[in-house]
Protein backbone atom coordinates (compact mmCIF):
# COMPACT_ATOMS: atom_id res chain seq x y z
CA UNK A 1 0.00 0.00 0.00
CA UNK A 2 1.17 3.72 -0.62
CA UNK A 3 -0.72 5.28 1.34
CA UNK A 4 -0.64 5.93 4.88
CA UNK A 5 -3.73 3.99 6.05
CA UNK A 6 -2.98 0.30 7.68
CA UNK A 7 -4.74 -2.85 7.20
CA UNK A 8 -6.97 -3.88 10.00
CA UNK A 9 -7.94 -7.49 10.45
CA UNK A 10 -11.87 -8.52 10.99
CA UNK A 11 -10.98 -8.43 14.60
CA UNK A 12 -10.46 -5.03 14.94
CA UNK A 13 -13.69 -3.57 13.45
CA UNK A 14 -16.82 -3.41 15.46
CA UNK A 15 -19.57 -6.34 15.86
CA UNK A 16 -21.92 -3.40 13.50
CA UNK A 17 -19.48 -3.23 10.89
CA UNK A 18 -18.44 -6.98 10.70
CA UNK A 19 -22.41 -7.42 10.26
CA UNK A 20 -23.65 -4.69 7.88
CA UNK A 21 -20.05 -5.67 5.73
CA UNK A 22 -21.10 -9.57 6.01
CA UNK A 23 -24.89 -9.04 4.75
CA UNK A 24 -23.67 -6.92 2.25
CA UNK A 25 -20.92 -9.12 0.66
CA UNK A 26 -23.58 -11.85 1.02
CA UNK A 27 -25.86 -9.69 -1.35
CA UNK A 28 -23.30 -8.92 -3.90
CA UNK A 29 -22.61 -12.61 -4.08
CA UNK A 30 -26.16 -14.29 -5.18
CA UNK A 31 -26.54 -14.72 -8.58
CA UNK A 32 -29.64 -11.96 -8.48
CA UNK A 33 -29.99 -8.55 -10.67
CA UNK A 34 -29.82 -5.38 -9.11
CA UNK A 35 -31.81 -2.69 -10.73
CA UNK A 36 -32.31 0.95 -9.77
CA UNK A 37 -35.60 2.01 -10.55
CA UNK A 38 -39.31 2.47 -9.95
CA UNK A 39 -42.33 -0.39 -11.06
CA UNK A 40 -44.78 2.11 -12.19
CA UNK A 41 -48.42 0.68 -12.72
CA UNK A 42 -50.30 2.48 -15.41
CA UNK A 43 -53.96 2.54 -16.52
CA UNK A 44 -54.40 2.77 -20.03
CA UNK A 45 -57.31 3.29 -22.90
CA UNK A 46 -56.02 2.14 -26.22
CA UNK A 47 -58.96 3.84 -28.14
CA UNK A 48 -60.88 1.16 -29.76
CA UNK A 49 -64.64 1.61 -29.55
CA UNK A 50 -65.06 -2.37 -28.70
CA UNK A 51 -62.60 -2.53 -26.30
CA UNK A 52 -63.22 -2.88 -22.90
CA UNK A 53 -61.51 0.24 -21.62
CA UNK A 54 -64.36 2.11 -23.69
CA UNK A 55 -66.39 1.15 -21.30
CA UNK A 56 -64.33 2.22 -18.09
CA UNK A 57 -62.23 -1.02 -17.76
CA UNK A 58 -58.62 0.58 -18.60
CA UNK A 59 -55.73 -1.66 -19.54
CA UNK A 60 -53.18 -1.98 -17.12
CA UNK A 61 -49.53 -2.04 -18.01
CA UNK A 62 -46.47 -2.03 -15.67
CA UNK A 63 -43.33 0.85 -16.59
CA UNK A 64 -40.14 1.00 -14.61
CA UNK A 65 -38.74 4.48 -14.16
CA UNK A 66 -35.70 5.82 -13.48
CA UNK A 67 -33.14 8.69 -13.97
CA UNK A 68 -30.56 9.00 -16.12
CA UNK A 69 -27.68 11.80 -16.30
CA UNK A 70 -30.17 14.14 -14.62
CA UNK A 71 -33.11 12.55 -16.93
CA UNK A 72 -36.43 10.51 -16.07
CA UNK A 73 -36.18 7.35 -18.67
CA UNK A 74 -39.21 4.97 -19.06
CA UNK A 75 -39.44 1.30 -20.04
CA UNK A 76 -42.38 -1.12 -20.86
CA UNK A 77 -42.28 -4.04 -18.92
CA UNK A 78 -44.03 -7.03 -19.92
CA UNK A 79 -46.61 -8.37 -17.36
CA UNK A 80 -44.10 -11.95 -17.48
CA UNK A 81 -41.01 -9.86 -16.32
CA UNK A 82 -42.68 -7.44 -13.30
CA UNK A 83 -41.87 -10.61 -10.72
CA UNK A 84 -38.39 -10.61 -12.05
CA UNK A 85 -37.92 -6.56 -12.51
CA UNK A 86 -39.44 -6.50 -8.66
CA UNK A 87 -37.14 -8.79 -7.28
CA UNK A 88 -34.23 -6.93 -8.97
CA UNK A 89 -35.39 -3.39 -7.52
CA UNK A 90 -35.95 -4.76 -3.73
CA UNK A 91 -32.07 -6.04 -4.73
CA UNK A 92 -30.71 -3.02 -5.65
CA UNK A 93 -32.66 -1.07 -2.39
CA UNK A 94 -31.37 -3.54 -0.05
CA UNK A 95 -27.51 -3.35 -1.24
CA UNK A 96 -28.53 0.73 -0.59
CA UNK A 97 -29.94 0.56 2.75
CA UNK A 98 -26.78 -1.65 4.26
CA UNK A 99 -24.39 1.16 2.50
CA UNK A 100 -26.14 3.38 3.91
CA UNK A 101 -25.51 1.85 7.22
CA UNK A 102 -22.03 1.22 6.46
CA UNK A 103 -21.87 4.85 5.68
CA UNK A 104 -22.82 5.78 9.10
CA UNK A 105 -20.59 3.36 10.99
CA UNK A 106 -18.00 5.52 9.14
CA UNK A 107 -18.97 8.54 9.55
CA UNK A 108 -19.16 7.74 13.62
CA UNK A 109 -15.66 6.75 13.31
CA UNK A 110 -14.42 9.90 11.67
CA UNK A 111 -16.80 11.52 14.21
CA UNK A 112 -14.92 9.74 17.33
CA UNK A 113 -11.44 10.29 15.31
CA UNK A 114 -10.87 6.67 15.11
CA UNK A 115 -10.10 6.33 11.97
């Protein structure tokens, strides 16, 4: 290593940190997607005059949203994917929520100068 920092063994970080660093390499490891996004259901008339959503019974269709350099992006997701594109977004919030934690173990170190 270069720089100044030195390695520390398992045994010297705290019982939160072995934990929230544990579940989170546990995440990274199954062989699941992680997607960053929104499932968006939408209720739709297609315009037909026989159709059933001329009569008040919309279509529904499932979109997953997200941002992109600053911009919202849409995507039509077929009703056979949304158990698939679900499982992939509670993923991807998951692996967020234990940074997140991770995050603050850190910052309570820097906080406590323990770094």
């Amino acid at each position: 290593m270069t720089d100044s920092r030195k390695r520390r063994s398992r045994t010297d970080l705290s019982r939160k940190e072995r934990e929230a660093r544990s579940r989170l390499r546990q995440l990274i490891l199954r062989d699941v997607g992680l997607l960053r996004g929104t499932l968006s259901v939408r209720q739709t008339v297609c315009g037909k005059p026989s159709c059933r959503c001329a009569r008040g019974e919309r279509h529904t269709a499932h979109v997953l949203v997200a941002s992109h350099k600053g911009r919202p992006r849409q995507l039509y997701v077929p009703a056979s994917l949304v158990p698939v594109v679900r499982e992939w977004i509670s993923e991807y919030q998951a692996l967020r929520e234990l940074l997140e934690e991770l995050s603050g173990v850190h910052w309570d170190k820097v906080k406590r100068r323990e770094v």
